[in-house]
Protein backbone atom coordinates (compact mmCIF):
# COMPACT_ATOMS: atom_id res chain seq x y z
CA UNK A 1 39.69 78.59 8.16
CA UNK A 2 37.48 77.00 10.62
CA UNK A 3 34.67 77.75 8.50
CA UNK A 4 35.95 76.67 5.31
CA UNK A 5 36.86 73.02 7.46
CA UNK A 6 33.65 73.00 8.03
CA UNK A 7 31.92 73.32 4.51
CA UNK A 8 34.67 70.96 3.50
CA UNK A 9 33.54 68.56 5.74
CA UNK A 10 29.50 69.01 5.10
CA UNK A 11 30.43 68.73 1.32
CA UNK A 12 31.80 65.35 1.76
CA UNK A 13 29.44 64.43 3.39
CA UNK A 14 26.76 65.30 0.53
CA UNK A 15 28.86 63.49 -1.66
CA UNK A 16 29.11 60.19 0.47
CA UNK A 17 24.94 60.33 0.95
CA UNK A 18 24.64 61.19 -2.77
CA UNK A 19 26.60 58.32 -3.84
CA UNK A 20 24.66 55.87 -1.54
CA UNK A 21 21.82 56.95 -2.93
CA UNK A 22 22.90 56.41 -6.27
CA UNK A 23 24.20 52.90 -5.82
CA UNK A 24 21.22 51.96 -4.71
CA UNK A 25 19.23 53.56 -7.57
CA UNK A 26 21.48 51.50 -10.01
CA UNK A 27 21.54 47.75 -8.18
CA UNK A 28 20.99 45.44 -11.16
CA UNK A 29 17.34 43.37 -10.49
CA UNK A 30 17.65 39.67 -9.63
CA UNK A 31 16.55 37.56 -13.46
CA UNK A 32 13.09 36.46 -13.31
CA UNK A 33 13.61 32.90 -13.14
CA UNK A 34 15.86 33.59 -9.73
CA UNK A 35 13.20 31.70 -7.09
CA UNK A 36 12.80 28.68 -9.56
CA UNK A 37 17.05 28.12 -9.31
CA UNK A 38 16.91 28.91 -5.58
CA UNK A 39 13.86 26.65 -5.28
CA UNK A 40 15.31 22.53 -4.28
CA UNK A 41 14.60 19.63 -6.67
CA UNK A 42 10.42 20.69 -6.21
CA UNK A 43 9.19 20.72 -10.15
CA UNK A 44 12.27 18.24 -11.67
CA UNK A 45 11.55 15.28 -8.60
CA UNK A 46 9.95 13.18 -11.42
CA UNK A 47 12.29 13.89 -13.89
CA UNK A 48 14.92 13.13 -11.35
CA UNK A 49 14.09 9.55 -10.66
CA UNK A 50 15.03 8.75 -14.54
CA UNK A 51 18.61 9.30 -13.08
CA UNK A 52 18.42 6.73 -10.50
CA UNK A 53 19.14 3.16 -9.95
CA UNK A 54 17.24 0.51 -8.33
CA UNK A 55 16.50 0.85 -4.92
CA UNK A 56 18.35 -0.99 -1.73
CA UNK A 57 15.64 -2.23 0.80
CA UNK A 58 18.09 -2.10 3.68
CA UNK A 59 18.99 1.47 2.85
CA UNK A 60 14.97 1.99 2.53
CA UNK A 61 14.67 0.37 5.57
CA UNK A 62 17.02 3.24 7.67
CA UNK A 63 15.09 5.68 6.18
CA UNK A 64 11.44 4.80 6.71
CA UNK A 65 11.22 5.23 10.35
CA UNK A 66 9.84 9.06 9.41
CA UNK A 67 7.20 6.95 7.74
CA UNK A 68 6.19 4.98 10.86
CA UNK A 69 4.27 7.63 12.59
CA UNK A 70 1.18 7.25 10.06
CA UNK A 71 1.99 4.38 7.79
CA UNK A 72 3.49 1.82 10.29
CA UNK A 73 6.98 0.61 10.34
CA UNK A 74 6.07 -2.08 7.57
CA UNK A 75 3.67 -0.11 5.72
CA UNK A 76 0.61 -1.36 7.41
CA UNK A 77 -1.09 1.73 9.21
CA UNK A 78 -3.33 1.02 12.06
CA UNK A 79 -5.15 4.33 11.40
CA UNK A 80 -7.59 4.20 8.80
CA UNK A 81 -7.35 7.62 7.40
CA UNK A 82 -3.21 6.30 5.86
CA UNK A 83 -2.87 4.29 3.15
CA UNK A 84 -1.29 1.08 2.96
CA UNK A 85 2.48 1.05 1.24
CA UNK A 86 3.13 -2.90 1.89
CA UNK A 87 3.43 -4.62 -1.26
CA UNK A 88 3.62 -1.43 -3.31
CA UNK A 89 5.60 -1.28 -6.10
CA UNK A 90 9.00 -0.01 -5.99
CA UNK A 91 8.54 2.15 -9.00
CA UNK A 92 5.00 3.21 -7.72
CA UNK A 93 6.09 4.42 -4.63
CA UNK A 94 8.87 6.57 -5.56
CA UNK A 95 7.01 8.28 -8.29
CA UNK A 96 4.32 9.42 -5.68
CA UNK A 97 7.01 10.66 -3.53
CA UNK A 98 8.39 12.89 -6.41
CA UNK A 99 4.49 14.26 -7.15
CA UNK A 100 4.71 15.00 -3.81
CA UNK A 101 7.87 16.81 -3.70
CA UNK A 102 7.39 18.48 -7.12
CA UNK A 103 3.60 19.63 -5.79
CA UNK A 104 2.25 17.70 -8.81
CA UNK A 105 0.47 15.94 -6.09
CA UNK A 106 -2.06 18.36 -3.95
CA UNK A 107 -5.07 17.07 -2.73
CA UNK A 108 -5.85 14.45 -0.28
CA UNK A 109 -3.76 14.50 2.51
CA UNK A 110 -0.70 16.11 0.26
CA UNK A 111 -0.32 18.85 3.03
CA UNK A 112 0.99 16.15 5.25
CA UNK A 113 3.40 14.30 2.48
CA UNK A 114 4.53 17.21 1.06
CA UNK A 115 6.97 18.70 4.07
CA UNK A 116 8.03 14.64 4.54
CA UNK A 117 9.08 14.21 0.49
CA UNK A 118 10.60 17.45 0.31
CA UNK A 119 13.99 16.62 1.77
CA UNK A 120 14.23 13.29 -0.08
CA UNK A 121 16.49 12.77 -2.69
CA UNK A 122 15.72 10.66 -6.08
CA UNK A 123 17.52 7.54 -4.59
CA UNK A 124 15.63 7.74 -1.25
CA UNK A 125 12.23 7.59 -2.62
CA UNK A 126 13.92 4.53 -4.97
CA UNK A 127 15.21 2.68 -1.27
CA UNK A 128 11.99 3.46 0.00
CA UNK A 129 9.79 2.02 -2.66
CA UNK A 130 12.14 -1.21 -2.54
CA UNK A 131 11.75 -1.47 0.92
CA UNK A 132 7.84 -1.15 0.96
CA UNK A 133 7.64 -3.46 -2.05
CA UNK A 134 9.60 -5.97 0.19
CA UNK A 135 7.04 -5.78 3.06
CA UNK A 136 4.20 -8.24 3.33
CA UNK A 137 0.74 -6.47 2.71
CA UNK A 138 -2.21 -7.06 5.20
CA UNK A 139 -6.09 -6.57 4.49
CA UNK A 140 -8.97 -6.12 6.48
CA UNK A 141 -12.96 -6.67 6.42
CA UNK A 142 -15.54 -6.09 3.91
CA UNK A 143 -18.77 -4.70 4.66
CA UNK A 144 -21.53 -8.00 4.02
CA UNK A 145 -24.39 -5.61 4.66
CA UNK A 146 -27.37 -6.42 2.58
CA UNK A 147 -28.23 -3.28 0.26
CA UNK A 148 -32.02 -2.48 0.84
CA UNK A 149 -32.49 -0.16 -1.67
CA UNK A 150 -31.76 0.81 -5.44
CA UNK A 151 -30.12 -1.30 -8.18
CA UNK A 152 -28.07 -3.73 -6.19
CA UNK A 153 -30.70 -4.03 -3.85
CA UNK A 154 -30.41 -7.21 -1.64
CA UNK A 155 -27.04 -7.81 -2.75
CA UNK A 156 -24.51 -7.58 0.10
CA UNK A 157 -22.42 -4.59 -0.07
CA UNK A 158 -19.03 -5.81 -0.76
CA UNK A 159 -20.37 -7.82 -3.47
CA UNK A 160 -21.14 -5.01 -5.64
CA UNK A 161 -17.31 -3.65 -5.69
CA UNK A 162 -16.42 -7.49 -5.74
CA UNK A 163 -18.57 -7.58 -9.75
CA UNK A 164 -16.81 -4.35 -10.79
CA UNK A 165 -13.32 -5.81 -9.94
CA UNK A 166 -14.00 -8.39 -11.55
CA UNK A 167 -16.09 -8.32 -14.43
CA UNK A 168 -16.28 -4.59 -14.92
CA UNK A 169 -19.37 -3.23 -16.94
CA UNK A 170 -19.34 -3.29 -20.39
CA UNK A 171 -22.02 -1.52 -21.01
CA UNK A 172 -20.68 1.83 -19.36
CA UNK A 173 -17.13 0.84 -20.45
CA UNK A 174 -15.59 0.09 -17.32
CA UNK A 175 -12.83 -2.62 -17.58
CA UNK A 176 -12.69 -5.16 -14.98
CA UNK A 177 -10.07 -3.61 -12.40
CA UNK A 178 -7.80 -6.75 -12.14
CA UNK A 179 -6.78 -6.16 -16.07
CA UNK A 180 -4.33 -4.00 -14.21
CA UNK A 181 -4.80 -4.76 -10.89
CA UNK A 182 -4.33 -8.55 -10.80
CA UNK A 183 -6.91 -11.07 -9.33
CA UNK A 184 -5.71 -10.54 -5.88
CA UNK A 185 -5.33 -6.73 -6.24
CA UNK A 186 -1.77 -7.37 -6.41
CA UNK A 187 -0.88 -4.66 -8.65
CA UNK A 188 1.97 -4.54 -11.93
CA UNK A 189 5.48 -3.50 -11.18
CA UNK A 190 6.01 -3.43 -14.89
CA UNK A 191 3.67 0.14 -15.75
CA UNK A 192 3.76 0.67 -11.77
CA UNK A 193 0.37 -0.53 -11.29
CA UNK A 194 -0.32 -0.16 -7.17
CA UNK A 195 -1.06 -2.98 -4.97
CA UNK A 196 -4.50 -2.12 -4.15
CA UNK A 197 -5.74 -5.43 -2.72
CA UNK A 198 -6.18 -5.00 1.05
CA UNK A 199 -5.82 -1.09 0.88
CA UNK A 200 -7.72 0.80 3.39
CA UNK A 201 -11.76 1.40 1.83
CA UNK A 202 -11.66 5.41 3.28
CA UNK A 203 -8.22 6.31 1.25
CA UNK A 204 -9.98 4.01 -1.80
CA UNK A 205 -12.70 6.03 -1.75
CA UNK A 206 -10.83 9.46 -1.66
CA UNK A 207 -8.72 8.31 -4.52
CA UNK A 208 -11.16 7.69 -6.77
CA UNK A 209 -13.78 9.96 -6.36
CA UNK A 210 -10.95 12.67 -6.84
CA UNK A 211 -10.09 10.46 -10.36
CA UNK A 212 -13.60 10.86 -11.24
CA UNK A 213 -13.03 14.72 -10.85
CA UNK A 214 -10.41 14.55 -13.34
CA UNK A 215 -8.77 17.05 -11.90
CA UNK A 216 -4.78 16.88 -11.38
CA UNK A 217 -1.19 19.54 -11.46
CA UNK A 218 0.60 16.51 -12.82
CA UNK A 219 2.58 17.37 -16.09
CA UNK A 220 1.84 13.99 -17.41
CA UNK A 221 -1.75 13.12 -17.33
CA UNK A 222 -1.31 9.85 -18.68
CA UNK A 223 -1.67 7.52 -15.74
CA UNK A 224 -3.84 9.72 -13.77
CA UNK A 225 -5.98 10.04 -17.43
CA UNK A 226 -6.70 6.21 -17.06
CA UNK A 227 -7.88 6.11 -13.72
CA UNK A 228 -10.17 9.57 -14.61
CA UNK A 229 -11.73 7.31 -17.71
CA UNK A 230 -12.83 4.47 -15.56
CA UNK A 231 -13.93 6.32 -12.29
CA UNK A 232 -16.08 8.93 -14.17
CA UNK A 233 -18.72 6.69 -14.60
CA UNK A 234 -18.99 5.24 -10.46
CA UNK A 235 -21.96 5.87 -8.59
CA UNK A 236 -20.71 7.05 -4.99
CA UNK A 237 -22.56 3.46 -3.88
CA UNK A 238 -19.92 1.90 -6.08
CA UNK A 239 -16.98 3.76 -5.21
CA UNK A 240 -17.68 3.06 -1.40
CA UNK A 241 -18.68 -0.73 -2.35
CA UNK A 242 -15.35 -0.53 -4.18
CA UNK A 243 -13.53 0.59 -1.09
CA UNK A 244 -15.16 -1.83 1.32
CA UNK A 245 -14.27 -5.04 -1.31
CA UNK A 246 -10.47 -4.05 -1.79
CA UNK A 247 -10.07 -3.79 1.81
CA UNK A 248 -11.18 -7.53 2.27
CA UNK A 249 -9.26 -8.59 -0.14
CA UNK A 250 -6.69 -11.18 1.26
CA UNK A 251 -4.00 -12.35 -1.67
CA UNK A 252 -3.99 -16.04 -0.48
CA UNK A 253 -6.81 -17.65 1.16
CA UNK A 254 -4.07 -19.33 3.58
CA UNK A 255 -3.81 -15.97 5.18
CA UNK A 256 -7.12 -16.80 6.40
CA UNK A 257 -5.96 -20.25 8.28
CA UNK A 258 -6.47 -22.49 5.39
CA UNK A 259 -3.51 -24.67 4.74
CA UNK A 260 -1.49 -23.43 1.60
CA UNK A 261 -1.35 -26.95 0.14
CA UNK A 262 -5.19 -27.01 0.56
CA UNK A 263 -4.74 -31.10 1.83
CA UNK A 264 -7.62 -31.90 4.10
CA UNK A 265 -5.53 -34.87 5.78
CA UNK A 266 -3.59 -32.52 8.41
CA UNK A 267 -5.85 -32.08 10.91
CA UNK A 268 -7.11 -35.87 11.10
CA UNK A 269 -3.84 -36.42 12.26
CA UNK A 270 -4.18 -34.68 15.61
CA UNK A 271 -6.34 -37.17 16.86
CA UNK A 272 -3.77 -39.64 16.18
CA UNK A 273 -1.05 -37.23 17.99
CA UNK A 274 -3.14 -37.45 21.41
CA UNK A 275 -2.88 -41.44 20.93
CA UNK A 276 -0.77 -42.74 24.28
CA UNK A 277 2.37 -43.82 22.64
CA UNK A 278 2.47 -47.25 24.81
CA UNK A 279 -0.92 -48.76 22.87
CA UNK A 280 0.99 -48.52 19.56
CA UNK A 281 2.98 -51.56 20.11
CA UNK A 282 0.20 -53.74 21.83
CA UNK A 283 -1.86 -52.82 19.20
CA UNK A 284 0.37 -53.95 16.19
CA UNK A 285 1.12 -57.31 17.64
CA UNK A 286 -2.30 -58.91 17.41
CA UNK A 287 -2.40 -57.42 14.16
CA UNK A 288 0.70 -58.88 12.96
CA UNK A 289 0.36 -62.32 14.70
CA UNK A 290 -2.92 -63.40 14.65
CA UNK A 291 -5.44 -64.71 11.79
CA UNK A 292 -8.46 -63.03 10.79
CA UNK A 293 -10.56 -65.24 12.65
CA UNK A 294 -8.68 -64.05 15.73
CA UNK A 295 -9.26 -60.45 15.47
CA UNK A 296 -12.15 -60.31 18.17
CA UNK A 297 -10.49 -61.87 20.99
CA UNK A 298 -7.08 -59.40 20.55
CA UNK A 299 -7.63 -57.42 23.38
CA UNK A 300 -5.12 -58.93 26.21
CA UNK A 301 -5.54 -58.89 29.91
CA UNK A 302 -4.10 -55.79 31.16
CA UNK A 303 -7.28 -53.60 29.24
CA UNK A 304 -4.73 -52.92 25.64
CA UNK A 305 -7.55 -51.34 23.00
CA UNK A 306 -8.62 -53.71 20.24
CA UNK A 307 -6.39 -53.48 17.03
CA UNK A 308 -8.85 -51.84 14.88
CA UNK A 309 -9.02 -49.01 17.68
CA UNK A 310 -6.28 -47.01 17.31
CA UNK A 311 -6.73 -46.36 13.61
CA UNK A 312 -10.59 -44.99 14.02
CA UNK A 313 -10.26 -41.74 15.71
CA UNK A 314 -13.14 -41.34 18.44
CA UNK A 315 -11.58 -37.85 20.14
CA UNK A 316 -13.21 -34.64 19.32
């Protein structure tokens, strides 16, 4: 009996290890298309900002301190290598964020924005781009170098980026780039035209010598397919030239210290300001009083300034 226990036992136990082996012989394969559904938002970001509404700057606002590190806390990096987001676009913004995301977006820096977009939803990237478009865009110094060499030769640098903004070439078919731009680099929220004026010359340059590569994993070409048609013809001179203009590029010359009403008559009036208040009335009772005849003898006795005086500014 103890026997026949026992091969009752070791049969079972066949049995058990046979059907384990069979079940796992017969587990039904995960569908192709399983990584793409476990995947997040990745290749439908862009789609998914069709689904969104406008953006809410004080929502963006909460959200863009991950942004500070590189970018600044208004969108004005202090590092050179980080583009400027001040001024952009709302639209603009939030559709790089979802090229990003979706990996539509590679080159450059993408290593770094990638991991950052990733967790963002459609509506973020909207808050963000209307908080960036809210912030006020700064600009920094073009390079007045004289060229010594080649086809711009004794032209200063910035000037040769400064001709192509404005005037383009015709004869290579490059438009002007303030046809989209704006004459202050501005950009076009309507198509989502960036705010280039100001931007940072080294991320300029990047950008559009990888347009002239024509090279790009975005699904649709066409915006990128603009940019490829006029960069494809730059010299690297000009793209660099380019980079160095746009980055002096101030939107309002009273950002420079020129008064926005352009009136020269403010500061003649500081002179006036440093007048000592007590001459005023000495000096406008002669004035009022006396005939013409009288004017050269209006100085009294205690030393008050002639009439005529006080209106001729003599301080520095």
């Amino acid at each position: 009996m103890r026997h026949v226990r026992a091969y009752g036992l070791a049969a079972l136990a066949t049995l058990a290890v046979a059907a384990a082996a069979y079940a796992q012989t017969t587990v039904t394969p995960l569908p192709e298309n399983a990584p793409v559904e476990a995947a997040p938002l990745g290749a439908s970001a862009v789609a998914e900002l069709a689904r969104t509404h406008w953006g809410d700057a004080k929502a963006g606002a909460t959200k863009a301190g991950a942004c500070a590190a590189c970018h600044g806390l208004d969108g004005n990096p202090t590092d050179p290598q980080y583009p400027r987001l001040a001024g952009m676009p709302e639209r603009y913004t939030a559709q790089q964020l979802a090229l990003f995301k979706s990996g539509e977006r590679n080159t450059g820096m993408a290593a770094i924005m990638m991991p950052m977009a990733a967790p963002l939803s459609a509506q973020d990237m909207r808050d963000l781009g209307a908080y960036f478009a809210q912030q006020k865009a700064g600009a920094g110094i073009a390079d007045d170098s004289l060229v010594a060499t080649g086809p711009y030769k004794d032209m200063k640098f910035y000037e040769i980026g400064q001709q192509l903004f404005h005037g383009g070439d015709a004869e290579r078919g490059i438009p002007a780039c303030m046809a989209c731009h704006g004459p202050s680099g501005a950009g076009n929220p309507g198509p989502a035209y960036p705010h280039i004026g100001g931007q940072q010359s080294a991320y300029v340059a990047r950008r559009l010598q990888e347009y002239r590569a024509g090279t790009t994993a975005e699904r649709d070409r066409h915006q990128f397919d603009i940019m490829a048609t006029v960069a494809k013809s730059l010299s690297d001179e000009e793209i660099q030239s380019l980079g160095s203009y746009l980055q002096g590029l101030h939107a309002r010359a009273d950002e420079a210290g020129v008064p926005a009403t352009g009136a020269a008559a403010a500061p003649a009036a500081a002179p006036v300001e440093a007048t000592p208040a007590e001459a005023a009335p000495a000096a406008t009772t002669p004035v009022e009083a006396a005939p013409a005849e009288a004017t050269p003898v209006a100085a009294p006795a205690e030393g008050t300034a002639p009439a005529a005086e006080p209106a001729t500014p003599t301080q520095p």
